[in-house]
PDB file of N, CA and C in Angstrom:
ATOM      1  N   UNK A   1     185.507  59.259 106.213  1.00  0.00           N
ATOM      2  CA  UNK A   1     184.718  58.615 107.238  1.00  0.00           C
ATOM      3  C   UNK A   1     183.892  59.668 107.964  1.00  0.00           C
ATOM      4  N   UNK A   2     182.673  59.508 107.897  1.00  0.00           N
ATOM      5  CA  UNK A   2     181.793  60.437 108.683  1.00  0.00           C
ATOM      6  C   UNK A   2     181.790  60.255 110.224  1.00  0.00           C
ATOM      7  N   UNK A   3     181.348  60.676 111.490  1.00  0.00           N
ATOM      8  CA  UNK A   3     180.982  60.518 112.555  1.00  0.00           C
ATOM      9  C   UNK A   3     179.648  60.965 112.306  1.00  0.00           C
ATOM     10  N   UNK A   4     179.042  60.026 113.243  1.00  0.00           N
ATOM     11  CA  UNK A   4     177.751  59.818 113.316  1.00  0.00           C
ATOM     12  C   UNK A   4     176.988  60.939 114.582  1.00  0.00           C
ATOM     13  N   UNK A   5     175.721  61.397 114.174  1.00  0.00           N
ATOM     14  CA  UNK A   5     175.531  62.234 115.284  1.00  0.00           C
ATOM     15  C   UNK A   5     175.760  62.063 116.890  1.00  0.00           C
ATOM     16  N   UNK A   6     175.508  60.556 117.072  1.00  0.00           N
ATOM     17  CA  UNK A   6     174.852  60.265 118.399  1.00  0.00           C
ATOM     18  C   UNK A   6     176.502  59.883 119.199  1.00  0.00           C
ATOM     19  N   UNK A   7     177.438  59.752 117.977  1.00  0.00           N
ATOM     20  CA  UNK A   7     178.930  59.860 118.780  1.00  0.00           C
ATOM     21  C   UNK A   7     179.253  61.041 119.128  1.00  0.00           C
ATOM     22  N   UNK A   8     179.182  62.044 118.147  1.00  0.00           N
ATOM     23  CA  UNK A   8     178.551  63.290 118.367  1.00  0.00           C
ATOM     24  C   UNK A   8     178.528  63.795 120.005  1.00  0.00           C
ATOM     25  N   UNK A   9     177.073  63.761 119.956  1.00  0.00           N
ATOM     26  CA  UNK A   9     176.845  63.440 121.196  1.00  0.00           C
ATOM     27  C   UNK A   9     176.947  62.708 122.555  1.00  0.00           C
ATOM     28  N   UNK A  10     177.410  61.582 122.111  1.00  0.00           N
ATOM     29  CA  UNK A  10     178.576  60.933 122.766  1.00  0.00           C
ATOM     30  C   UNK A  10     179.341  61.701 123.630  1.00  0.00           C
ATOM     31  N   UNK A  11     180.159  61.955 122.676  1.00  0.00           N
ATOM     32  CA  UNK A  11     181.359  63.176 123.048  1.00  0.00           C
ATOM     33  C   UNK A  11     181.074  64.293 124.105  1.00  0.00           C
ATOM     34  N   UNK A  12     179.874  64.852 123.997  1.00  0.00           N
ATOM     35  CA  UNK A  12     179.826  66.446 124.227  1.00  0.00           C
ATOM     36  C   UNK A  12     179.030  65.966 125.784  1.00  0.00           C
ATOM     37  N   UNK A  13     178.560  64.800 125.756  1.00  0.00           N
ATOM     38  CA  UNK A  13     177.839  64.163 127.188  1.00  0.00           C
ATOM     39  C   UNK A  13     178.791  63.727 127.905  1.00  0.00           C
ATOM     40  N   UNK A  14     179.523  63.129 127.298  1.00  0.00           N
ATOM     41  CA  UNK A  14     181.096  62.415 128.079  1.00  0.00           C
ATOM     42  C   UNK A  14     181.598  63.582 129.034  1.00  0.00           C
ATOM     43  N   UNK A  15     181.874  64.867 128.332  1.00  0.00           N
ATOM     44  CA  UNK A  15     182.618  65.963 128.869  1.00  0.00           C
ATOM     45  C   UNK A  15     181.826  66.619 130.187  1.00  0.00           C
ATOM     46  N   UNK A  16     180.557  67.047 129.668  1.00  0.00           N
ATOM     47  CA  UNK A  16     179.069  67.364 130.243  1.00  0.00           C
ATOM     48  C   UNK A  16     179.533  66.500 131.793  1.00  0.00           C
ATOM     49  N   UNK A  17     179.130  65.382 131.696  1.00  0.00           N
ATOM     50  CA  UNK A  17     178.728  64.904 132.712  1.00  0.00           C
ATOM     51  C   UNK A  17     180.035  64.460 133.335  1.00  0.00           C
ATOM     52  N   UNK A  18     181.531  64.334 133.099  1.00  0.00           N
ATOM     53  CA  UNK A  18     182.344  64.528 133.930  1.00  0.00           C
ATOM     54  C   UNK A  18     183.090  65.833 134.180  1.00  0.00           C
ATOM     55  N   UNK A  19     182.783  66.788 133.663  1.00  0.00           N
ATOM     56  CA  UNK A  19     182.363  68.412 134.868  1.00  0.00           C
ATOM     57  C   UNK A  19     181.199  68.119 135.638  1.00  0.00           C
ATOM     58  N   UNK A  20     180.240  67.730 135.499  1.00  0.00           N
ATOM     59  CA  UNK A  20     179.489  68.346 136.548  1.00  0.00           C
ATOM     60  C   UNK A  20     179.348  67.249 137.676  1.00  0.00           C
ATOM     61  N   UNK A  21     180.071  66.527 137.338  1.00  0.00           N
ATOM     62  CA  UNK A  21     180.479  65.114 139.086  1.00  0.00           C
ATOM     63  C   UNK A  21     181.384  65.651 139.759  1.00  0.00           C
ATOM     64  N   UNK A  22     182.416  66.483 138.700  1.00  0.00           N
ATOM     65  CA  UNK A  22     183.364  67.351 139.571  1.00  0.00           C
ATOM     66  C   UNK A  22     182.827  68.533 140.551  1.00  0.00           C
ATOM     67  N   UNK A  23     181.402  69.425 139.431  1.00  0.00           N
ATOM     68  CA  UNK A  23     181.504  70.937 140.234  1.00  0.00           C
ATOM     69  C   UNK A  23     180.312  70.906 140.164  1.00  0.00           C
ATOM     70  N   UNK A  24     179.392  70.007 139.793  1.00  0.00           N
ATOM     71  CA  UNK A  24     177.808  70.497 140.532  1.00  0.00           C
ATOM     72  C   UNK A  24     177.089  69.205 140.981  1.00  0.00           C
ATOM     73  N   UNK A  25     177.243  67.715 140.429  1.00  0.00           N
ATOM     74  CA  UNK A  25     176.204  67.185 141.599  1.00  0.00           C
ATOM     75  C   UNK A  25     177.419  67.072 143.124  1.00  0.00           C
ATOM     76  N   UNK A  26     176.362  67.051 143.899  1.00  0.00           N
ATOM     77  CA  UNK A  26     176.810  67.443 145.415  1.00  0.00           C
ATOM     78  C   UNK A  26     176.243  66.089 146.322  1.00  0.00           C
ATOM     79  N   UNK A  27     176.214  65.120 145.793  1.00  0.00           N
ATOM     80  CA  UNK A  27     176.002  63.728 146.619  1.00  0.00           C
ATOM     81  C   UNK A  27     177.497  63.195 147.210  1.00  0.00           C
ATOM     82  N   UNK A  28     177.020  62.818 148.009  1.00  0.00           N
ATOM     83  CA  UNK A  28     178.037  62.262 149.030  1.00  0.00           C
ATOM     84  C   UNK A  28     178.776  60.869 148.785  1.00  0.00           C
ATOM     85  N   UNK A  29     177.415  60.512 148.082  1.00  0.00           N
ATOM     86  CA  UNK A  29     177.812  58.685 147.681  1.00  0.00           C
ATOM     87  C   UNK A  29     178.720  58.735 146.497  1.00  0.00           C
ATOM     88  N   UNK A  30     178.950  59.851 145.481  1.00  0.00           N
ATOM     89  CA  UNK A  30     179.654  59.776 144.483  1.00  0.00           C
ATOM     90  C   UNK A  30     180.753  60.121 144.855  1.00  0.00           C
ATOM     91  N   UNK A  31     181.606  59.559 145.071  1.00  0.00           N
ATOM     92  CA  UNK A  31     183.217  59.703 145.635  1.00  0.00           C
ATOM     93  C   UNK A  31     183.889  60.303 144.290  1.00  0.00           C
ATOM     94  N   UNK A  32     185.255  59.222 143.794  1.00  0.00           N
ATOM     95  CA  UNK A  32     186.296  59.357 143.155  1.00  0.00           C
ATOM     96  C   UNK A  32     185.642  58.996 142.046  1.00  0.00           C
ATOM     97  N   UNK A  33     184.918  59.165 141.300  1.00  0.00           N
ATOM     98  CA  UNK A  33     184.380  58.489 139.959  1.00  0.00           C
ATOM     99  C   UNK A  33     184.936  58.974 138.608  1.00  0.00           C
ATOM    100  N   UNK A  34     185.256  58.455 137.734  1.00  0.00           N
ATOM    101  CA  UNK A  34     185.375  58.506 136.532  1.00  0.00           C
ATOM    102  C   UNK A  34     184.364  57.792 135.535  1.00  0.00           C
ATOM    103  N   UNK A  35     183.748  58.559 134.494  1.00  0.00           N
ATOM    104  CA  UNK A  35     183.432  58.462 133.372  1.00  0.00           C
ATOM    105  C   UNK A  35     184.197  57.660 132.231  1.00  0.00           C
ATOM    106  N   UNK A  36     183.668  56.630 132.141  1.00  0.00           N
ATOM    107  CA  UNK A  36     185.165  55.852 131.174  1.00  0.00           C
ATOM    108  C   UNK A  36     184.679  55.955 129.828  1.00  0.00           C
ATOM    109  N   UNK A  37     183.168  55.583 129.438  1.00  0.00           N
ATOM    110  CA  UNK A  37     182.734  56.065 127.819  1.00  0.00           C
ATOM    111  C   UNK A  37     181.106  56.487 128.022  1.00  0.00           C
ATOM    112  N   UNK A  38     180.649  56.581 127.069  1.00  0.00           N
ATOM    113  CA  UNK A  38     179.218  57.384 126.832  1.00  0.00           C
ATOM    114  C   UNK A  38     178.279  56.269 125.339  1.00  0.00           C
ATOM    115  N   UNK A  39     177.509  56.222 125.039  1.00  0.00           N
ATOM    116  CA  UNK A  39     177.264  55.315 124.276  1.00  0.00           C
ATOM    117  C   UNK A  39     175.946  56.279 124.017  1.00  0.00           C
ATOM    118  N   UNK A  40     175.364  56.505 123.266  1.00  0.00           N
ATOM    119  CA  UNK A  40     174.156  56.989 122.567  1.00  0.00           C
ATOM    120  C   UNK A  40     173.433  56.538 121.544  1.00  0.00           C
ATOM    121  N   UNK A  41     172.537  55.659 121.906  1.00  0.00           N
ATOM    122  CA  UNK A  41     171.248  55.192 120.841  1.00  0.00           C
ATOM    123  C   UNK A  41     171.436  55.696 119.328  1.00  0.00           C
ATOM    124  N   UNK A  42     171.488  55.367 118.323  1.00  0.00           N
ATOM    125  CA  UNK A  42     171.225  55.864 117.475  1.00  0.00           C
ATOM    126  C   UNK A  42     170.036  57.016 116.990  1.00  0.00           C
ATOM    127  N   UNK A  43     169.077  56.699 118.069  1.00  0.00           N
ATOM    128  CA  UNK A  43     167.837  57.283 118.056  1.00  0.00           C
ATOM    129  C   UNK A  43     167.648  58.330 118.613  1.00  0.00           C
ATOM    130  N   UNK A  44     168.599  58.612 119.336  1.00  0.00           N
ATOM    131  CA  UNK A  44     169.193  59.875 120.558  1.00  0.00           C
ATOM    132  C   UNK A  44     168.313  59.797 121.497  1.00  0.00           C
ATOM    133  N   UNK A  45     167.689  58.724 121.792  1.00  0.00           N
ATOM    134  CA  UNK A  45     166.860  58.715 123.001  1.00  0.00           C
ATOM    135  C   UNK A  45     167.268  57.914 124.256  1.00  0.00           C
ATOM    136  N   UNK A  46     168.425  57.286 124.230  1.00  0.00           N
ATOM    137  CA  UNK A  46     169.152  56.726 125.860  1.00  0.00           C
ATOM    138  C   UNK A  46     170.506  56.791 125.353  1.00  0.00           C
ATOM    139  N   UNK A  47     171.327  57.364 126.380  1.00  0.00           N
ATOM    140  CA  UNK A  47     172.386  57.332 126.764  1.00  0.00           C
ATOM    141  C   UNK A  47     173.135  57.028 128.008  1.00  0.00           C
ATOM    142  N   UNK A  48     173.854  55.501 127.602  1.00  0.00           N
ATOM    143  CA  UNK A  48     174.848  54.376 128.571  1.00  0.00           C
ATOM    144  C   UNK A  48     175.776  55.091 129.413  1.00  0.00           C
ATOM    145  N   UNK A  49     175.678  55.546 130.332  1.00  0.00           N
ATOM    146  CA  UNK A  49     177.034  56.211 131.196  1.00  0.00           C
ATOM    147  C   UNK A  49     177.728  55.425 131.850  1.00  0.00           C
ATOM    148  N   UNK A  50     178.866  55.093 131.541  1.00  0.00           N
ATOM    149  CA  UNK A  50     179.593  53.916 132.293  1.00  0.00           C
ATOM    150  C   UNK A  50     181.041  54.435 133.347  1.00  0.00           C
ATOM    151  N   UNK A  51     180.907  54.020 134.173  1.00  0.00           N
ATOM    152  CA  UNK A  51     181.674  54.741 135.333  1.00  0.00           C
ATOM    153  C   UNK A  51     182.608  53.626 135.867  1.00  0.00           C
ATOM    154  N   UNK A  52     183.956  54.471 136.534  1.00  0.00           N
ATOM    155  CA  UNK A  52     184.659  53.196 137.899  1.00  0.00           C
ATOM    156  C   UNK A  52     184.231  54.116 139.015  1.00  0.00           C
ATOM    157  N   UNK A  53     184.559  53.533 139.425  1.00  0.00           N
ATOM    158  CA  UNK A  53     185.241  53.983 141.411  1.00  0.00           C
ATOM    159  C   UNK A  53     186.005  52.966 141.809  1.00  0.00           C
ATOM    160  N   UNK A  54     186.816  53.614 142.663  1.00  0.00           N
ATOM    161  CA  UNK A  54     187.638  53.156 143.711  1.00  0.00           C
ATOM    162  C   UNK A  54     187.117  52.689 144.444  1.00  0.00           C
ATOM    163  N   UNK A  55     187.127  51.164 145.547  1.00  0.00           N
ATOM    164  CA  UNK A  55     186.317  51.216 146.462  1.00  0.00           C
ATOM    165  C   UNK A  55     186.162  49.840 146.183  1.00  0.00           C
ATOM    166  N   UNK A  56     184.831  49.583 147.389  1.00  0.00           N
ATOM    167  CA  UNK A  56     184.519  47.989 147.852  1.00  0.00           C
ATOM    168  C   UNK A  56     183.212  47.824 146.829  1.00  0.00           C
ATOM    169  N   UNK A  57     183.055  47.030 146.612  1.00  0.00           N
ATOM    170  CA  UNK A  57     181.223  46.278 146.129  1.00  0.00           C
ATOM    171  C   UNK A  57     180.518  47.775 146.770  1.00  0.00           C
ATOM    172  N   UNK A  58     180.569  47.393 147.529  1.00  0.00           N
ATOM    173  CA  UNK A  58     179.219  48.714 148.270  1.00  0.00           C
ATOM    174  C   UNK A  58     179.335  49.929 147.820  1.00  0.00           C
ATOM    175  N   UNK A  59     180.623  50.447 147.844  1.00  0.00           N
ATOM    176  CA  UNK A  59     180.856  51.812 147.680  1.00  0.00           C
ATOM    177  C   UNK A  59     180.565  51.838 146.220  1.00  0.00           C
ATOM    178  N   UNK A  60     180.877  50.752 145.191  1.00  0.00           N
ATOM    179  CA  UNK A  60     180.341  51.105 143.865  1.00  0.00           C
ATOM    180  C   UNK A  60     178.764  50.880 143.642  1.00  0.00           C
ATOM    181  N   UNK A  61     178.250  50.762 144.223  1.00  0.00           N
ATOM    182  CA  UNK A  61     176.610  50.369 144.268  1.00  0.00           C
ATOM    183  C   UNK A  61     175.964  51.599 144.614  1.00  0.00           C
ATOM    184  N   UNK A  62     176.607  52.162 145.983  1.00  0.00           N
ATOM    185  CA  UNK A  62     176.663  53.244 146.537  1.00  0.00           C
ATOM    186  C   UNK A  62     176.755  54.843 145.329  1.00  0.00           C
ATOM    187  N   UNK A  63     177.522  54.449 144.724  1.00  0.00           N
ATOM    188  CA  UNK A  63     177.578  55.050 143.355  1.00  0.00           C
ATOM    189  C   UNK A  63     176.896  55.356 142.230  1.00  0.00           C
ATOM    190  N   UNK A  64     176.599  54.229 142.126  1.00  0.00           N
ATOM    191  CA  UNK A  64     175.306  54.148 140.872  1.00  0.00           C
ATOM    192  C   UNK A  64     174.301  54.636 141.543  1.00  0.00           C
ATOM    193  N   UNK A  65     174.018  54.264 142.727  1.00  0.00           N
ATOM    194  CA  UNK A  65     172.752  55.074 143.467  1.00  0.00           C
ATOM    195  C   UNK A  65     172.717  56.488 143.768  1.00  0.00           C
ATOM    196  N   UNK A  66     173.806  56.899 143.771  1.00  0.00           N
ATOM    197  CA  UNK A  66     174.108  58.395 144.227  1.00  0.00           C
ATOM    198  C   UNK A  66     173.574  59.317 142.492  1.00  0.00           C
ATOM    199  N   UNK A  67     174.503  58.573 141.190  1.00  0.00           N
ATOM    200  CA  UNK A  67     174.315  58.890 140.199  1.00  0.00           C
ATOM    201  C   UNK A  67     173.175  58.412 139.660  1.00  0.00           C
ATOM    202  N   UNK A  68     172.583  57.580 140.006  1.00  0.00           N
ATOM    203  CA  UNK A  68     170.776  57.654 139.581  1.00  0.00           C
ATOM    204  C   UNK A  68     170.116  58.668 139.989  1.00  0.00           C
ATOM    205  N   UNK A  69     170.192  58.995 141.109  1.00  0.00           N
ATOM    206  CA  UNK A  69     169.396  60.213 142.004  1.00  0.00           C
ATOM    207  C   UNK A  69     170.005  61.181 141.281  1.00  0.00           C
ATOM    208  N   UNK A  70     170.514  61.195 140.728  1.00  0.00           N
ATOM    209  CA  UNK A  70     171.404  62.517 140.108  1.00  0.00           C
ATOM    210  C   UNK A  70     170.961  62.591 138.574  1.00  0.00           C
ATOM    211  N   UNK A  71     170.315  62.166 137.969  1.00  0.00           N
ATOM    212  CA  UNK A  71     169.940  62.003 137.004  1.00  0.00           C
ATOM    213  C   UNK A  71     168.970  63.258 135.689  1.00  0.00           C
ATOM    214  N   UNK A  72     168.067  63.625 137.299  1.00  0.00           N
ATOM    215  CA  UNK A  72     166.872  64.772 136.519  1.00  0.00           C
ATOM    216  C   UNK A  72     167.914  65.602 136.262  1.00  0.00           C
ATOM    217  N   UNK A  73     168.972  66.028 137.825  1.00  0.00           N
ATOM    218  CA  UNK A  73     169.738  67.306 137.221  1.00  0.00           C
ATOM    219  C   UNK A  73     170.623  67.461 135.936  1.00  0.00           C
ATOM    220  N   UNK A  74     171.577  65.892 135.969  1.00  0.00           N
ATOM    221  CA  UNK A  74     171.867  65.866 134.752  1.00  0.00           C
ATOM    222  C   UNK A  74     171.400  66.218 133.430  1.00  0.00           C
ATOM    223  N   UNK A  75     170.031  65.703 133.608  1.00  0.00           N
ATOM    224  CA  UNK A  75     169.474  65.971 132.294  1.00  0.00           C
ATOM    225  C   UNK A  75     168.926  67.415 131.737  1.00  0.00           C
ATOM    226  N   UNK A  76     168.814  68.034 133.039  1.00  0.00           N
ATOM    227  CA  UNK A  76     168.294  69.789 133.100  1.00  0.00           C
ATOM    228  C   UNK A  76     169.359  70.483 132.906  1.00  0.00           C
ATOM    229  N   UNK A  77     171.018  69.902 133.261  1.00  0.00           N
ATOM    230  CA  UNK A  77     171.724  70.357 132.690  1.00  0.00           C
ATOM    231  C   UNK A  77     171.951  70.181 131.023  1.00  0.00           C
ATOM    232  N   UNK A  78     172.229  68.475 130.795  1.00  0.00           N
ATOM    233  CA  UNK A  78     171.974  68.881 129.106  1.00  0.00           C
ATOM    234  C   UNK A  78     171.025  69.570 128.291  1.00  0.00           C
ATOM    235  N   UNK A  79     169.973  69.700 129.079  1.00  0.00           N
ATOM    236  CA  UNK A  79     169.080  70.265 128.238  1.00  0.00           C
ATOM    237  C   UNK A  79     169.633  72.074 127.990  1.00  0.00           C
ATOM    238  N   UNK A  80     170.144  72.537 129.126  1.00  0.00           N
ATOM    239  CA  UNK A  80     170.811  74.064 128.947  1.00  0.00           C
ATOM    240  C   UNK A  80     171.649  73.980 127.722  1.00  0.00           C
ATOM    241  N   UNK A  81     172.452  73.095 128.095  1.00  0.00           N
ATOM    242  CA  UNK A  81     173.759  73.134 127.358  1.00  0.00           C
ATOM    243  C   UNK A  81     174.000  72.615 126.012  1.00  0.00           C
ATOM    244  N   UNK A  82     173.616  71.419 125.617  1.00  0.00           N
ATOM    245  CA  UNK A  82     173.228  70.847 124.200  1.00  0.00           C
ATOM    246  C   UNK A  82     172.127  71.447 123.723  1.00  0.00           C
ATOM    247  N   UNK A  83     171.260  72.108 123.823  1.00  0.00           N
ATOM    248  CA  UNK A  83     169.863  72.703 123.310  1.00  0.00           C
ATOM    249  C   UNK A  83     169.650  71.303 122.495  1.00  0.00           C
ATOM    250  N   UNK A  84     169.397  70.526 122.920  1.00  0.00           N
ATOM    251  CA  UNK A  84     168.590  69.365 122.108  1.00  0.00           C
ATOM    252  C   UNK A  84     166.901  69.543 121.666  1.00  0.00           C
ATOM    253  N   UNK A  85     166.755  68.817 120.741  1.00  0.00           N
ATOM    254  CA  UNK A  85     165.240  68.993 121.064  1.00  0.00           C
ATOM    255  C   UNK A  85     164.382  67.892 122.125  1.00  0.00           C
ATOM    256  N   UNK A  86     165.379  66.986 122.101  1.00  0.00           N
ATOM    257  CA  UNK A  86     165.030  65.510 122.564  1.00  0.00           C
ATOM    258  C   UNK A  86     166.069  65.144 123.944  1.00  0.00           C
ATOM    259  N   UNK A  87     166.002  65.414 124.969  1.00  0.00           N
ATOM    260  CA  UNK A  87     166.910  65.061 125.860  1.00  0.00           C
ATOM    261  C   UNK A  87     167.313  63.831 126.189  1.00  0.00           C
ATOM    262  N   UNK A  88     168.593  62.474 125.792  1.00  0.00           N
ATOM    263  CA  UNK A  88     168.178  61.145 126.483  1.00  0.00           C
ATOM    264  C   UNK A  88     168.337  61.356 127.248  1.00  0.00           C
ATOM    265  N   UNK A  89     167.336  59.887 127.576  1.00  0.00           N
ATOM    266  CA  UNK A  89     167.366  59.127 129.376  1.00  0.00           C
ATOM    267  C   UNK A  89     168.610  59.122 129.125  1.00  0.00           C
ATOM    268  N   UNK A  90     169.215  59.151 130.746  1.00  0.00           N
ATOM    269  CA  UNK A  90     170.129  58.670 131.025  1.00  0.00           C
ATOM    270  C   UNK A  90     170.429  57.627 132.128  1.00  0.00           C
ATOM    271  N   UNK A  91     171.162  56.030 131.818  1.00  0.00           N
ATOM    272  CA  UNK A  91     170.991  55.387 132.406  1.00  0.00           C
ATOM    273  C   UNK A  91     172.849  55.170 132.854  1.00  0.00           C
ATOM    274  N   UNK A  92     173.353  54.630 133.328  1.00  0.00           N
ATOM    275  CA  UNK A  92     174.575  54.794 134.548  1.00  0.00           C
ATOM    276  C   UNK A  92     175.108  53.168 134.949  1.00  0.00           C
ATOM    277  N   UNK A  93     175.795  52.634 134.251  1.00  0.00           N
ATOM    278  CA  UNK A  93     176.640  51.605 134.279  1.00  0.00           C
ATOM    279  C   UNK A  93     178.127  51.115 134.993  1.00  0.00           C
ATOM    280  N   UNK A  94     178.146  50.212 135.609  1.00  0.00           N
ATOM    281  CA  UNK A  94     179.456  50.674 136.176  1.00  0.00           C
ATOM    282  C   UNK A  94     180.355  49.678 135.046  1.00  0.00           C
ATOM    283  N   UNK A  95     181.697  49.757 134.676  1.00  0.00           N
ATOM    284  CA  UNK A  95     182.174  49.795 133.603  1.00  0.00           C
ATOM    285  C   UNK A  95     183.228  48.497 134.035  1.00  0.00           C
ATOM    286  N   UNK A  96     183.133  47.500 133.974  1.00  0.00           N
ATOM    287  CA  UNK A  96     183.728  46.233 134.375  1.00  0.00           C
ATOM    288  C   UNK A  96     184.768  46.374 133.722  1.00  0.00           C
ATOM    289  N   UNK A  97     185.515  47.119 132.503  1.00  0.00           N
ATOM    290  CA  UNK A  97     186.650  46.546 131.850  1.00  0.00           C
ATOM    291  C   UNK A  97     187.604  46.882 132.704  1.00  0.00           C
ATOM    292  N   UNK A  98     187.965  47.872 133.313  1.00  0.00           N
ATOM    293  CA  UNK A  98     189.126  48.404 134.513  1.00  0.00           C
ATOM    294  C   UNK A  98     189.366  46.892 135.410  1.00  0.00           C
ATOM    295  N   UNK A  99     188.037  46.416 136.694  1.00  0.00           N
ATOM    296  CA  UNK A  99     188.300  45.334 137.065  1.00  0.00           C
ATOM    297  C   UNK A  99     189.091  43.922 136.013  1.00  0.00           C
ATOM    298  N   UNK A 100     188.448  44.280 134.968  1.00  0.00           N
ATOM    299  CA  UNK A 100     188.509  42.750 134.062  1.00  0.00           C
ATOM    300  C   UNK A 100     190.063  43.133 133.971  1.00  0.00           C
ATOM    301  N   UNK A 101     190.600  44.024 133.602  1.00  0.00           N
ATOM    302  CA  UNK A 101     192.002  44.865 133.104  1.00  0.00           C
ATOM    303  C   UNK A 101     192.953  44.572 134.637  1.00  0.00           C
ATOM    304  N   UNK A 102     192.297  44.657 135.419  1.00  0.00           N
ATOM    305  CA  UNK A 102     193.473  44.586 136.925  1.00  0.00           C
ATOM    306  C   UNK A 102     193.367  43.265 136.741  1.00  0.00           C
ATOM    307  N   UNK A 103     192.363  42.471 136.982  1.00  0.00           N
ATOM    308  CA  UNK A 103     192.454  41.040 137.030  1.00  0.00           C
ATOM    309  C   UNK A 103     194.159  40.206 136.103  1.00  0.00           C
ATOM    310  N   UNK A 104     193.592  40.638 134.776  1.00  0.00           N
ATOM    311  CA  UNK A 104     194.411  40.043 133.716  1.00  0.00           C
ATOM    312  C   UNK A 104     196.213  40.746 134.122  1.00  0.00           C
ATOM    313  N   UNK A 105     196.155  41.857 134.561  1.00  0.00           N
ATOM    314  CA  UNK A 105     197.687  42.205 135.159  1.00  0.00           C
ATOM    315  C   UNK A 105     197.730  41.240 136.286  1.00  0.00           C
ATOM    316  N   UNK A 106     197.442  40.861 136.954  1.00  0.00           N
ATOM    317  CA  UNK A 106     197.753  40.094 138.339  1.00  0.00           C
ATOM    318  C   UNK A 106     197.741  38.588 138.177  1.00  0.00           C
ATOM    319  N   UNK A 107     196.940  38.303 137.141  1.00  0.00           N
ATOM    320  CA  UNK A 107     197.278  36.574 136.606  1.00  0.00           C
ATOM    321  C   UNK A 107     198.748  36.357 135.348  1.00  0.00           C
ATOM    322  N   UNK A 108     199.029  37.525 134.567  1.00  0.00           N
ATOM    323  CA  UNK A 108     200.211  37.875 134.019  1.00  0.00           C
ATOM    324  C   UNK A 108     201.676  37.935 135.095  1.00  0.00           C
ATOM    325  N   UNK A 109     201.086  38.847 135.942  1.00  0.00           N
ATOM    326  CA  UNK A 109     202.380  39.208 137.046  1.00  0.00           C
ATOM    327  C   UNK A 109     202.588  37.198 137.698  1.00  0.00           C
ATOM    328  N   UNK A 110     201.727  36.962 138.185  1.00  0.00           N
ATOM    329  CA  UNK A 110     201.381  35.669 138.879  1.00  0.00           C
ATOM    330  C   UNK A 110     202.626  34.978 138.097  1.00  0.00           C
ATOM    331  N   UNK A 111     202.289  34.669 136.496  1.00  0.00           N
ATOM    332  CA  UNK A 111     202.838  33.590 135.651  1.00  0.00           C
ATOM    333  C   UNK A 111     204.167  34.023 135.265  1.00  0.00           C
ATOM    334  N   UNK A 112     204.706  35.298 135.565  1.00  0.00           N
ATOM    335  CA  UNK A 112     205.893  35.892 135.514  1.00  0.00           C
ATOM    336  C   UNK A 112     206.837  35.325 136.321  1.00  0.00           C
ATOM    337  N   UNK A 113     205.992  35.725 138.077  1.00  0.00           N
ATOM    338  CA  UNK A 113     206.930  35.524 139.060  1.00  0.00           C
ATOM    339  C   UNK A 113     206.806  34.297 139.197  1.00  0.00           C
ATOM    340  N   UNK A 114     205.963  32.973 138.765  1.00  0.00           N
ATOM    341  CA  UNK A 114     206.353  31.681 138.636  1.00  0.00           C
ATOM    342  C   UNK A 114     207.583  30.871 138.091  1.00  0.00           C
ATOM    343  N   UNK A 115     207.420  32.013 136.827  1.00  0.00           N
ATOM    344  CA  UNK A 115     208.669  31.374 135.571  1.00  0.00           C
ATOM    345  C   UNK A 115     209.831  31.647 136.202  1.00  0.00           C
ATOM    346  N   UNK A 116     209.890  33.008 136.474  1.00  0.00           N
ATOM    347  CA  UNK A 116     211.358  33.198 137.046  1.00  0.00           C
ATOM    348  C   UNK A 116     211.921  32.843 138.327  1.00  0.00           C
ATOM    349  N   UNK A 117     210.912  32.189 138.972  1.00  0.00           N
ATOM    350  CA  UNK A 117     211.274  31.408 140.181  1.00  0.00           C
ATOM    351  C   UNK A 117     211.735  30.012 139.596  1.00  0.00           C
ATOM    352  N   UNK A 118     210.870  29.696 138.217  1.00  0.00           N
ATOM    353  CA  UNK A 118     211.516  28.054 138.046  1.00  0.00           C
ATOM    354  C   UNK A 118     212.734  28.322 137.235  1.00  0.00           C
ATOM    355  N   UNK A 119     212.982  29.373 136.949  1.00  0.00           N
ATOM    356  CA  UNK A 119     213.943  29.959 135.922  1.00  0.00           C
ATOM    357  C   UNK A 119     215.909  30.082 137.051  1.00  0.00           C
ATOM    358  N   UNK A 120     214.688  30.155 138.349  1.00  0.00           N
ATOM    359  CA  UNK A 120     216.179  30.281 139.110  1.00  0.00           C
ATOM    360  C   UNK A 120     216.820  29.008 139.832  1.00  0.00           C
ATOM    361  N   UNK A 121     215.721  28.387 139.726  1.00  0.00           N
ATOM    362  CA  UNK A 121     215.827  26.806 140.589  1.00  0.00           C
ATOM    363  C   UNK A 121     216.565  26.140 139.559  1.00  0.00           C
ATOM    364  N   UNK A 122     216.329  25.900 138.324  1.00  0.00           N
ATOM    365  CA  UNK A 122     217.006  25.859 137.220  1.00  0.00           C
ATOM    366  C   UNK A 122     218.084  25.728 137.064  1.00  0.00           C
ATOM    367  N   UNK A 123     218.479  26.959 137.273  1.00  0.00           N
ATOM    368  CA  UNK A 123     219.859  27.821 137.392  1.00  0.00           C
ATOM    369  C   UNK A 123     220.766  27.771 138.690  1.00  0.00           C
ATOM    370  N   UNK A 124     220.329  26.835 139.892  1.00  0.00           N
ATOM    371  CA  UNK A 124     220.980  26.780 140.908  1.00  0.00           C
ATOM    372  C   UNK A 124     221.351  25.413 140.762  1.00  0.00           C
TER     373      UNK A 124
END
């Protein structure tokens, strides 16, 4: 099985850009963020950055805005570091499966502590 370049690259942007949320962009609005995957065009010309945060509606909005503005540097950094010839855009997603993922634990837990409540009434 081959890997394809742009997973490739994928990869090496994934890493890239969660160091430098840690130790070089310096916005205020980017709190606790994590990088959850990277997605790259086949064409190597846009790359999907998909992120969580911790936090309310705002504070994740707050986020994407902090990491939009953050964007040229990003890309002046890949350009050091990947020596590409072609730098992608980079565009900044916030990554719904975490929410979708808490949701589905808390309607599971829900139907748990139902059963075993009728499980005890039952039993009394």
């Amino acid at each position: 099985m081959t890997i394809k370049r742009s997973e490739k690259i994928a990869e090496a942007l994934h890493e890239l850009i969660s160091g430098l949320l840690v130790k070089g962009v310096k916005d205020p609005r980017i709190g606790f963020t994590t990088i959850t995957a990277v997605k790259v065009a086949d064409d190597l010309h846009l790359a999907t950055v998909y992120f969580t945060v911790i936090g309310s509606d705002a504070e994740k909005k707050a986020t994407e805005q902090g990491l939009t503005s953050a964007r040229g540097f990003i890309r002046k950094e890949m350009a050091k570091t990947l020596r590409m010839r072609y730098v992608p855009d980079v565009v900044f997603k916030y990554d719904e499966s975490v929410d979708y993922g808490r949701r589905i634990d808390s309607l599971l837990n829900e139907v748990l502590t139902t059963n075993a409540d009728d499980d005890n009434e039952n039993n009394s």
